[in-house]
PDB file of N, CA and C in Angstrom:
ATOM      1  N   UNK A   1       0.842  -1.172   0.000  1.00  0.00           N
ATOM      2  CA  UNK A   1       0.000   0.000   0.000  1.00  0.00           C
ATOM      3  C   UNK A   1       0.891   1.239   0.000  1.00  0.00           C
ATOM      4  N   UNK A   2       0.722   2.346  -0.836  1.00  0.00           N
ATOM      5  CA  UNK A   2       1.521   3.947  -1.137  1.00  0.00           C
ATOM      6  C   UNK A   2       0.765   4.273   0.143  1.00  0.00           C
ATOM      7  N   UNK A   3       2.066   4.978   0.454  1.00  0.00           N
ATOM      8  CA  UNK A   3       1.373   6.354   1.424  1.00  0.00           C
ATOM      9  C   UNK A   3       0.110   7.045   1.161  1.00  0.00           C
ATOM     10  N   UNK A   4      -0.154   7.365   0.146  1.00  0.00           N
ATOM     11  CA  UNK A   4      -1.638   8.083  -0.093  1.00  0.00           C
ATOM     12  C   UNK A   4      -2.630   6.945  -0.244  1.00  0.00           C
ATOM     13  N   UNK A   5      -2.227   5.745   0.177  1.00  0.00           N
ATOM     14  CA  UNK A   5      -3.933   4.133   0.277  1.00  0.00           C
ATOM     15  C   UNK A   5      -3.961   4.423   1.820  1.00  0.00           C
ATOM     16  N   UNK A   6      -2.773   5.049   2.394  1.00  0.00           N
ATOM     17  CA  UNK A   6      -3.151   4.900   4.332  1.00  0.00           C
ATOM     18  C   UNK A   6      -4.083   5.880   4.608  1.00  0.00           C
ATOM     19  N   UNK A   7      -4.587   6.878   3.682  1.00  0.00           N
ATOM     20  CA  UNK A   7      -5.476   7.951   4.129  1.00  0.00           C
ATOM     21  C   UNK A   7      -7.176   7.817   3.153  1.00  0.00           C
ATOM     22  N   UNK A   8      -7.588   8.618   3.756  1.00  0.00           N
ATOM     23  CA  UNK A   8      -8.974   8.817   3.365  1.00  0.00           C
ATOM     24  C   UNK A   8      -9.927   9.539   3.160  1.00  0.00           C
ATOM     25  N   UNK A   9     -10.680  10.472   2.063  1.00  0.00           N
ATOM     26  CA  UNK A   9     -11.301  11.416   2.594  1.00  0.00           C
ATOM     27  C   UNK A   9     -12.716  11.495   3.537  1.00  0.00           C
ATOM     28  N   UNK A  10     -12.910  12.037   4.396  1.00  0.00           N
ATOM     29  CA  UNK A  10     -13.725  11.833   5.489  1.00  0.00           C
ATOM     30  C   UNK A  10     -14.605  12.916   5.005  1.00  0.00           C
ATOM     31  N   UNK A  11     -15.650  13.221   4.921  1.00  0.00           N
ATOM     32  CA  UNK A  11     -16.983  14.622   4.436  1.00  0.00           C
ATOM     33  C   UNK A  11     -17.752  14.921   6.033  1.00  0.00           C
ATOM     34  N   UNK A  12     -17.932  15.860   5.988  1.00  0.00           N
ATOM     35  CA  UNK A  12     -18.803  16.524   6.763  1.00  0.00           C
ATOM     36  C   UNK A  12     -20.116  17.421   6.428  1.00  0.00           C
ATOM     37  N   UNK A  13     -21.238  16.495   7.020  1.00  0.00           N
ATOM     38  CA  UNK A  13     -22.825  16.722   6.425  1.00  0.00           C
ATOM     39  C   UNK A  13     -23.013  18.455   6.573  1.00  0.00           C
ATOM     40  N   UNK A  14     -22.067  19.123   7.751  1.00  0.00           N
ATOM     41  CA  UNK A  14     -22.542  20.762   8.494  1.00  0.00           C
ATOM     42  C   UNK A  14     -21.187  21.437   7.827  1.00  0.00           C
ATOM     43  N   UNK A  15     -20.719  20.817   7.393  1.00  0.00           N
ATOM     44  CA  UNK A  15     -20.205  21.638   5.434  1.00  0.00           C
ATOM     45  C   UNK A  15     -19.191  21.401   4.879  1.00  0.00           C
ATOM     46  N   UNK A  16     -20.443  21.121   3.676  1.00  0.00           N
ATOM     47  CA  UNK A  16     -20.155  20.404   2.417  1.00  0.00           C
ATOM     48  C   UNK A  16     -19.323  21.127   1.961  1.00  0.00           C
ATOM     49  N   UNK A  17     -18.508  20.177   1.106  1.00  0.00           N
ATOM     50  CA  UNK A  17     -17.562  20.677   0.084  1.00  0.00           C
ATOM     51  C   UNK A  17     -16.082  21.147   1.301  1.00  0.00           C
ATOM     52  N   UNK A  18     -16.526  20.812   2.809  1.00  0.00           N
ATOM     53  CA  UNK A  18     -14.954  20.202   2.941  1.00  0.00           C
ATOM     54  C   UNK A  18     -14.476  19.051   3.172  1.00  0.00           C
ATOM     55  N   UNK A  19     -13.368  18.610   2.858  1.00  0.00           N
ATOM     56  CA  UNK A  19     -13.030  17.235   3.027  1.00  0.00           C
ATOM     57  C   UNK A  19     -12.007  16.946   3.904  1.00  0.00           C
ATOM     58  N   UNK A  20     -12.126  16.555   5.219  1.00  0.00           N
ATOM     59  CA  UNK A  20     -10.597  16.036   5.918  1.00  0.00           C
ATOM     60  C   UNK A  20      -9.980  14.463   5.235  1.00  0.00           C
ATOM     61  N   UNK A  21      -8.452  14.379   4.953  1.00  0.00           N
ATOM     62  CA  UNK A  21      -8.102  13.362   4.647  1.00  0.00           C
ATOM     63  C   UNK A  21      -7.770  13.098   6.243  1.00  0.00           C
ATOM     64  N   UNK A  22      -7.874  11.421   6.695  1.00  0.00           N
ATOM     65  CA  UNK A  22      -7.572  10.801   7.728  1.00  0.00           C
ATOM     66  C   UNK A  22      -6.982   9.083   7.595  1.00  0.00           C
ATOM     67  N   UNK A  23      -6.503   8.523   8.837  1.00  0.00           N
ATOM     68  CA  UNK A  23      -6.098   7.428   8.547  1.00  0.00           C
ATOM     69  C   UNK A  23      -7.113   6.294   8.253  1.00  0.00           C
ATOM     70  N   UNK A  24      -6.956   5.787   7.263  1.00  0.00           N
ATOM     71  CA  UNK A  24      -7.899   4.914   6.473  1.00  0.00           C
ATOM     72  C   UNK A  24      -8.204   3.740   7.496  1.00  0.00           C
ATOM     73  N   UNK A  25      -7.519   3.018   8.207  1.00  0.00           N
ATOM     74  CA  UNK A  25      -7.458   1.731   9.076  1.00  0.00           C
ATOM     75  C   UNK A  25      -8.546   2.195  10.408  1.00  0.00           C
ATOM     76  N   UNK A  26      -8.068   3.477  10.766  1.00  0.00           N
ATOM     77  CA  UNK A  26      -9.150   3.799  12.081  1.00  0.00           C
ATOM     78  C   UNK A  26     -10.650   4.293  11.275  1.00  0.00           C
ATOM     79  N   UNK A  27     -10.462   4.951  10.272  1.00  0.00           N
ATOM     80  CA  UNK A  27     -12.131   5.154   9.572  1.00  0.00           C
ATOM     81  C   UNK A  27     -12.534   4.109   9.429  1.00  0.00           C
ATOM     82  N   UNK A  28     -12.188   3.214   8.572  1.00  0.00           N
ATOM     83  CA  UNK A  28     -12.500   1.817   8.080  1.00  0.00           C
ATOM     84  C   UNK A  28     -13.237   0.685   9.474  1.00  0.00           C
ATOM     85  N   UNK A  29     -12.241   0.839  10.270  1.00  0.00           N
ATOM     86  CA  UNK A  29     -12.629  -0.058  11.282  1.00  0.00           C
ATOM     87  C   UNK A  29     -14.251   0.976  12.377  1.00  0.00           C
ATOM     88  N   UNK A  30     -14.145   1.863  12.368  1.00  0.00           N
ATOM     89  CA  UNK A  30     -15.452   2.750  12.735  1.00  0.00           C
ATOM     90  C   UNK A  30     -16.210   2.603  11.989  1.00  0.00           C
ATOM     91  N   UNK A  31     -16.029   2.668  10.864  1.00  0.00           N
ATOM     92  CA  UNK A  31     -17.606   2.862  10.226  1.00  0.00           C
ATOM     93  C   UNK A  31     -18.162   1.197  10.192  1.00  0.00           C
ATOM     94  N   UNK A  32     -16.881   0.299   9.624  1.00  0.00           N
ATOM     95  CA  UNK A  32     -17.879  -1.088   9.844  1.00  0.00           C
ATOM     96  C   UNK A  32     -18.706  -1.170  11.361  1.00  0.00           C
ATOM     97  N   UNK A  33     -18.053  -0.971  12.791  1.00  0.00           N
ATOM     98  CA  UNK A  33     -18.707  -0.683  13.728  1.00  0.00           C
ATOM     99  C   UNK A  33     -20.394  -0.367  13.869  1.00  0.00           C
ATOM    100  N   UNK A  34     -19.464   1.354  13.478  1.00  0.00           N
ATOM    101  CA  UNK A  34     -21.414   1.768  13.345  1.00  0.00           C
ATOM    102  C   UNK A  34     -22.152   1.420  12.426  1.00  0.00           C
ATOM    103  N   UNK A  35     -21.768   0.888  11.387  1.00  0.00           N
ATOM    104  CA  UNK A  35     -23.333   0.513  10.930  1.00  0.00           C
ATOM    105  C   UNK A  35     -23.459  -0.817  11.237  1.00  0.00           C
ATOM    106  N   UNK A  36     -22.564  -1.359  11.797  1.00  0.00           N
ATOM    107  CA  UNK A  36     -23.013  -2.439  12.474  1.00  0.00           C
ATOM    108  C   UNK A  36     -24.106  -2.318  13.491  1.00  0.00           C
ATOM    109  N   UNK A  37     -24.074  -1.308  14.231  1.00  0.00           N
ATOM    110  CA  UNK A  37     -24.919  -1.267  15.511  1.00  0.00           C
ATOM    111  C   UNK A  37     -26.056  -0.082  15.727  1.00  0.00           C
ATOM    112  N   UNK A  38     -25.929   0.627  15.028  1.00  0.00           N
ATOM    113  CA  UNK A  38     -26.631   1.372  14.087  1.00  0.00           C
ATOM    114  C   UNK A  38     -27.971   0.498  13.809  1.00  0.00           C
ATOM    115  N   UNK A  39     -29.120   1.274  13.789  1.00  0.00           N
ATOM    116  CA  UNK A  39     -30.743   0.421  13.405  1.00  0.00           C
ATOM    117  C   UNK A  39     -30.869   0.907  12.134  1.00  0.00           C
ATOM    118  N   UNK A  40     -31.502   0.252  11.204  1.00  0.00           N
ATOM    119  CA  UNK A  40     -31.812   0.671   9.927  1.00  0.00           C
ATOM    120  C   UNK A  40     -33.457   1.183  10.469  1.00  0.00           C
ATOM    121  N   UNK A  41     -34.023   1.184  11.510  1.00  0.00           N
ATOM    122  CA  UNK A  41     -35.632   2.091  11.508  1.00  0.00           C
ATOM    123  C   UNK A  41     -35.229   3.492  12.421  1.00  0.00           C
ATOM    124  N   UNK A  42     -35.750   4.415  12.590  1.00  0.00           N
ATOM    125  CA  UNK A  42     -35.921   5.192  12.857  1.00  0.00           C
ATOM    126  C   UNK A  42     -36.978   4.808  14.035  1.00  0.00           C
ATOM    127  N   UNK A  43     -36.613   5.835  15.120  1.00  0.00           N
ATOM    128  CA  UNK A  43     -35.932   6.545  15.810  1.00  0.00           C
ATOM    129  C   UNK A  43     -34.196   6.332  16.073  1.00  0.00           C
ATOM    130  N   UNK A  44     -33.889   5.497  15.828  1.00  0.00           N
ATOM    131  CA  UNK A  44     -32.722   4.466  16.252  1.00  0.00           C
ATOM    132  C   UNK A  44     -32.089   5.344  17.495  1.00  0.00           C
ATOM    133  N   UNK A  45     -30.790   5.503  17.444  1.00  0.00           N
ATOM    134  CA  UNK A  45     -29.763   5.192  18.778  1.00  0.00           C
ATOM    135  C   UNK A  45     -29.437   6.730  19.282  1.00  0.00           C
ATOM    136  N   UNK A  46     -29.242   7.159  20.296  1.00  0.00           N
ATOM    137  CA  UNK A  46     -28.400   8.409  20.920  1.00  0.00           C
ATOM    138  C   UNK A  46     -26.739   8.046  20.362  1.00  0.00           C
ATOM    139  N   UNK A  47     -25.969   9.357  20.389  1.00  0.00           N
ATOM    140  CA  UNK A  47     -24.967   8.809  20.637  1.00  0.00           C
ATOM    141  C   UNK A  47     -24.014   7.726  21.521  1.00  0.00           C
ATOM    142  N   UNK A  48     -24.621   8.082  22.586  1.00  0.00           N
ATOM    143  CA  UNK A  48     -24.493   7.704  23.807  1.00  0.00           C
ATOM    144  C   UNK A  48     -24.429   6.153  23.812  1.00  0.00           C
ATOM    145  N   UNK A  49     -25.918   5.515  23.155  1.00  0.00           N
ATOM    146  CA  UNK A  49     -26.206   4.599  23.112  1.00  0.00           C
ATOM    147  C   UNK A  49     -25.418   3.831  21.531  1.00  0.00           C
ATOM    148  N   UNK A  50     -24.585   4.693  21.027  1.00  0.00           N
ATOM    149  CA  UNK A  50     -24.328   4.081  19.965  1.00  0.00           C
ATOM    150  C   UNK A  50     -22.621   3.657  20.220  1.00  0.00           C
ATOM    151  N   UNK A  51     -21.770   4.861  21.219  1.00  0.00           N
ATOM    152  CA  UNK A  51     -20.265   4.258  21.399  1.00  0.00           C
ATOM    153  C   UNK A  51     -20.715   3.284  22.561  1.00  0.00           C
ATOM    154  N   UNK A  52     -21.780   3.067  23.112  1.00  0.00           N
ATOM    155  CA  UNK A  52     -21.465   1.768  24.099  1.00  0.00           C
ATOM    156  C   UNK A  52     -21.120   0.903  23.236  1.00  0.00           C
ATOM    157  N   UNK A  53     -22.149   0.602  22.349  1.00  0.00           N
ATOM    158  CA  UNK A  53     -22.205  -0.965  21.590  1.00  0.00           C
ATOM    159  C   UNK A  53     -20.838  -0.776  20.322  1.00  0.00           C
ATOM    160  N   UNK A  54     -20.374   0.111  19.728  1.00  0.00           N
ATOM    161  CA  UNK A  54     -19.356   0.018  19.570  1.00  0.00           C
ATOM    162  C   UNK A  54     -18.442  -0.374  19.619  1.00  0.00           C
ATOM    163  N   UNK A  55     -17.947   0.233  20.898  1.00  0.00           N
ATOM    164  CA  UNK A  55     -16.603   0.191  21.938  1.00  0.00           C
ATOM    165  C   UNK A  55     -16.111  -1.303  21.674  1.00  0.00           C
ATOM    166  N   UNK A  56     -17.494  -2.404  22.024  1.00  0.00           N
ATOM    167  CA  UNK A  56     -16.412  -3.694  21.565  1.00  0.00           C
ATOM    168  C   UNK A  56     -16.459  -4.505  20.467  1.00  0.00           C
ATOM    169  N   UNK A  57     -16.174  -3.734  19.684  1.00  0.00           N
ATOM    170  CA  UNK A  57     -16.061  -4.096  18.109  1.00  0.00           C
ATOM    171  C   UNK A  57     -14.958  -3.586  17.712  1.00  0.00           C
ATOM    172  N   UNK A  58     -14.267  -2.334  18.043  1.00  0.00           N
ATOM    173  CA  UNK A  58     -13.025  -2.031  17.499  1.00  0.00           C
ATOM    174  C   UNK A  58     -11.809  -2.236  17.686  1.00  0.00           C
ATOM    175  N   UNK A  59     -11.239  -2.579  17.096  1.00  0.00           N
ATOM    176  CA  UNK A  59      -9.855  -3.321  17.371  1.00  0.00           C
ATOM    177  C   UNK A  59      -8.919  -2.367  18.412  1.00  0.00           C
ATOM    178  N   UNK A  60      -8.582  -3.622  19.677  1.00  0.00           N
ATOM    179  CA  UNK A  60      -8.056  -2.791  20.260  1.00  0.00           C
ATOM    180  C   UNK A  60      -6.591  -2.442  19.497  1.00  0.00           C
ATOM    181  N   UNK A  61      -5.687  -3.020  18.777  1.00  0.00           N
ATOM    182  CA  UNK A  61      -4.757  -2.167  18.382  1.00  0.00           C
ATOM    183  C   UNK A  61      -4.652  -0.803  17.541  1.00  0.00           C
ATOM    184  N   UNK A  62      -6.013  -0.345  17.052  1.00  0.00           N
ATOM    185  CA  UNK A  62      -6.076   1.007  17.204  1.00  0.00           C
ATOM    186  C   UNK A  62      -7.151   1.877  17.706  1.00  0.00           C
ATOM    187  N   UNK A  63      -7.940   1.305  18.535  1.00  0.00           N
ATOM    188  CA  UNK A  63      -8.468   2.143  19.541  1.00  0.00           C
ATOM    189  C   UNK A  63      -8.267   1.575  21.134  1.00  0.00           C
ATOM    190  N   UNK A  64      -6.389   1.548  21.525  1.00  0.00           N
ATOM    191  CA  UNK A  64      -6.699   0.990  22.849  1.00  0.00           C
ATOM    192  C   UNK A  64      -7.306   1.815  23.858  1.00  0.00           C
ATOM    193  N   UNK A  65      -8.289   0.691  24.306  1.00  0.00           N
ATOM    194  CA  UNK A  65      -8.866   1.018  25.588  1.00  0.00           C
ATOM    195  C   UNK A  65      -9.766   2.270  25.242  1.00  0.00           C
ATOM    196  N   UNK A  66      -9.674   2.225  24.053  1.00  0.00           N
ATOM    197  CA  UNK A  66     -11.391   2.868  23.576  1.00  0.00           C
ATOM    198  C   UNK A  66     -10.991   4.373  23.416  1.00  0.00           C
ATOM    199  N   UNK A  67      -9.406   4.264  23.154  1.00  0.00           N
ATOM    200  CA  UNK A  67      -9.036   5.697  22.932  1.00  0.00           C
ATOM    201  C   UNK A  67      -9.148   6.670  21.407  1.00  0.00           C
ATOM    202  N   UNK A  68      -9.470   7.685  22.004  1.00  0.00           N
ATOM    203  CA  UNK A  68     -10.112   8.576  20.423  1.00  0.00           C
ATOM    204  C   UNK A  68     -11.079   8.298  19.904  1.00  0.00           C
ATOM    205  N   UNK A  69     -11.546   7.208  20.859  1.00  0.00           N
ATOM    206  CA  UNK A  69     -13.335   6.938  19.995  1.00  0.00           C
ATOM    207  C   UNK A  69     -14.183   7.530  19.704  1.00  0.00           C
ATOM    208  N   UNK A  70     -14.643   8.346  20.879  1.00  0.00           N
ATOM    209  CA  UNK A  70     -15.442   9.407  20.725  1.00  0.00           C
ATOM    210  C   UNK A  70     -15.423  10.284  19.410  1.00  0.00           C
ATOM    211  N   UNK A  71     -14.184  10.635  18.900  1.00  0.00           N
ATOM    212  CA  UNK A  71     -13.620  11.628  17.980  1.00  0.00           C
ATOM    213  C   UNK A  71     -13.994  11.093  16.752  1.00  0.00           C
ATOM    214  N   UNK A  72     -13.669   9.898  16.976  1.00  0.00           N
ATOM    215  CA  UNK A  72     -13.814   8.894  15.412  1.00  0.00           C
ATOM    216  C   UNK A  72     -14.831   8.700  14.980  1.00  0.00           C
ATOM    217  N   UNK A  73     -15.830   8.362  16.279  1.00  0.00           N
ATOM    218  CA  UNK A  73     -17.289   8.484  16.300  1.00  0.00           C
ATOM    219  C   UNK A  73     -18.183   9.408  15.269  1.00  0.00           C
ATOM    220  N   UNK A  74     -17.713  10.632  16.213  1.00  0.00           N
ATOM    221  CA  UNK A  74     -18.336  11.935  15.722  1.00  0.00           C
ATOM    222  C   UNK A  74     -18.030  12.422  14.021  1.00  0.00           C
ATOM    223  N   UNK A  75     -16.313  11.722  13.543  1.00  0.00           N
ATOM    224  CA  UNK A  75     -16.163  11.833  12.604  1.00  0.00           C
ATOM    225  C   UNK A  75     -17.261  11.444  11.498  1.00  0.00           C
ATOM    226  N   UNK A  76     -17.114   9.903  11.835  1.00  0.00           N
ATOM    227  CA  UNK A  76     -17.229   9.185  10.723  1.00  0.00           C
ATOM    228  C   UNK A  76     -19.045   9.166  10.945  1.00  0.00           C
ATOM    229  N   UNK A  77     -20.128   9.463  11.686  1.00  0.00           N
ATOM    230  CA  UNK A  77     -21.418   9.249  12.021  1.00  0.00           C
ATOM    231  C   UNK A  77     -21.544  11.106  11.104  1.00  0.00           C
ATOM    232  N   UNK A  78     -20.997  11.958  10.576  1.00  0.00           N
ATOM    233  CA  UNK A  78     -21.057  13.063   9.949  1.00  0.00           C
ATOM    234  C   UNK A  78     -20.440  12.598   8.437  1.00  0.00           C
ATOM    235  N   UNK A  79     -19.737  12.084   8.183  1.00  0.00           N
ATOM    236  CA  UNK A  79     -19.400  11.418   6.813  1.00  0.00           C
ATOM    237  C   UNK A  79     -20.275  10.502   6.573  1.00  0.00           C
ATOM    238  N   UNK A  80     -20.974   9.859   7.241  1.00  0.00           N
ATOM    239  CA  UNK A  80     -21.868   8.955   6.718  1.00  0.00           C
ATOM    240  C   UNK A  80     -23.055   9.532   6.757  1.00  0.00           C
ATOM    241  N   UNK A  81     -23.691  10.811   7.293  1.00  0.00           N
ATOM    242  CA  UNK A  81     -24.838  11.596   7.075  1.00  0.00           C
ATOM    243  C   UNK A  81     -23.992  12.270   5.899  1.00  0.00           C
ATOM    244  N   UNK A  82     -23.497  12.787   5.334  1.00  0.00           N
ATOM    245  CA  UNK A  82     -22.689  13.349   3.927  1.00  0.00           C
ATOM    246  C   UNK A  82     -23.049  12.364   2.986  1.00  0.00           C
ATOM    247  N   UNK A  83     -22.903  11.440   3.143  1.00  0.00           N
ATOM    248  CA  UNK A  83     -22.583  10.422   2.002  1.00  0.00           C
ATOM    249  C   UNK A  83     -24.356   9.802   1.921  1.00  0.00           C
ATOM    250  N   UNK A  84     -25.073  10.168   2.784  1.00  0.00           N
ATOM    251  CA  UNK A  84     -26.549   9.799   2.973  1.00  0.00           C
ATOM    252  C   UNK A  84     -26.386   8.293   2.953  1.00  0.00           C
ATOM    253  N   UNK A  85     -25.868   7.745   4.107  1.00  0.00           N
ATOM    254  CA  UNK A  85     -25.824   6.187   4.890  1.00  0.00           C
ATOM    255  C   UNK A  85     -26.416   6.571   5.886  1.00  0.00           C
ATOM    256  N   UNK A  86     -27.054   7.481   6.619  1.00  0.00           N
ATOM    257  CA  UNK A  86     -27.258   7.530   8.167  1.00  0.00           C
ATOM    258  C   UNK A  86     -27.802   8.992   8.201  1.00  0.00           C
ATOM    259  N   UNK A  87     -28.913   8.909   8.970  1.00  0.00           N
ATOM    260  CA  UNK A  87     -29.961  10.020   9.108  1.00  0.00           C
ATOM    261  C   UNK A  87     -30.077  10.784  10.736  1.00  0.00           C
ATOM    262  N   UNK A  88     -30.789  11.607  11.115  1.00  0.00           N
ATOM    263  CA  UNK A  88     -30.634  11.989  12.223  1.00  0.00           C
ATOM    264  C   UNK A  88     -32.349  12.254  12.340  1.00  0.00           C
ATOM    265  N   UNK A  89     -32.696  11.330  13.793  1.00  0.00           N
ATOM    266  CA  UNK A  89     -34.163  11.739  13.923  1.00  0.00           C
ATOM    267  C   UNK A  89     -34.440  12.954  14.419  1.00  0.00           C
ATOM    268  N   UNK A  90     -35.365  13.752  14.343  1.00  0.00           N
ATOM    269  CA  UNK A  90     -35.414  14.812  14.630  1.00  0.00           C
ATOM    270  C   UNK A  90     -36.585  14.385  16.551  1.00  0.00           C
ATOM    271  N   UNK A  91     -35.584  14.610  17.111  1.00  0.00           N
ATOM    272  CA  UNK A  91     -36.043  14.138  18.857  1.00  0.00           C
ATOM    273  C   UNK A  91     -34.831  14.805  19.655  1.00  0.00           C
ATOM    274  N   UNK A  92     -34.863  14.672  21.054  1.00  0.00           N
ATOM    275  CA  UNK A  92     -34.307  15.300  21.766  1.00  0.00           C
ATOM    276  C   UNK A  92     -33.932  13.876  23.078  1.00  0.00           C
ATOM    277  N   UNK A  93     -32.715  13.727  23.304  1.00  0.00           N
ATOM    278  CA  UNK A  93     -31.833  13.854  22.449  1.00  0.00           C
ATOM    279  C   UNK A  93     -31.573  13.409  20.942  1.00  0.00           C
ATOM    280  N   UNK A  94     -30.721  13.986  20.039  1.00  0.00           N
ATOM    281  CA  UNK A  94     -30.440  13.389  18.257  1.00  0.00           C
ATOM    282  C   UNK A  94     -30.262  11.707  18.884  1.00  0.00           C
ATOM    283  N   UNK A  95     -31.055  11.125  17.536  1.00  0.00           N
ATOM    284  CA  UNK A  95     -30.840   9.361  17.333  1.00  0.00           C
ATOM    285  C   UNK A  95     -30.020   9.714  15.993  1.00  0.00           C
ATOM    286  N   UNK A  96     -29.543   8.439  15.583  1.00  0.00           N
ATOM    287  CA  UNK A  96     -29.552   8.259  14.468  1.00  0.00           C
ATOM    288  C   UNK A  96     -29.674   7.040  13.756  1.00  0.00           C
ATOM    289  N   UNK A  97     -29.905   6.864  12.675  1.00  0.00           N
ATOM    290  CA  UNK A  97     -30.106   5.688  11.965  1.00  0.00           C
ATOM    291  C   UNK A  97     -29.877   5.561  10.712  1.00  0.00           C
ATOM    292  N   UNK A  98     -29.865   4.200  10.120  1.00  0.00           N
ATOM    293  CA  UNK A  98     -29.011   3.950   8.680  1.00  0.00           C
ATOM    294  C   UNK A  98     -30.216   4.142   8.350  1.00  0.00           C
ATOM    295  N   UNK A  99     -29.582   4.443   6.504  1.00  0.00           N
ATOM    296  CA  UNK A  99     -30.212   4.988   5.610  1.00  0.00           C
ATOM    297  C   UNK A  99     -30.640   3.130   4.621  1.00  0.00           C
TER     298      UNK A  99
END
């Protein structure tokens, strides 16, 4: 793999048209996560309720001990509302759910 296969562009749904490049192995392994645990109906999950069930799915050699999750979380659950995989119910607190 070239140096430019270790990265990735990541989108953000609260604005478009920018793109962070990031490490491909920690996106990759998050997003299979969440939409793993992630509901395809609506209302689906809080955040809250979505890094619990997470947390043990990701490999601990790059999230030990559940580090930067949160971050990765927030990343990749906004790239996948970008990319329209994952919706946000409109409730208090935000759910979200696959598309």
């Amino acid at each position: 793999m070239t140096k430019a296969d270790d990265r990735i562009e990541m989108l953000n749904v609260n604005s478009p048209g920018h793109v962070v490049r990031v490490e491909r192995a920690k996106y990759e392994a998050m997003r299979r996560a969440m939409l793993a645990v992630v509901p395809a109906d609506a209302p689906g999950l809080t955040a809250a309720e979505i890094k619990a069930r997470l947390l043990p799915l990701l490999p601990e050699a790059l999230f030990p001990g559940g580090a930067k999750a949160g971050w990765w979380q927030k990343g990749v659950q906004l790239d996948l509302e970008a990319r329209g995989l994952m919706a946000r119910a409109d409730t208090k607190p935000l759910r979200f759910y696959r598309l």
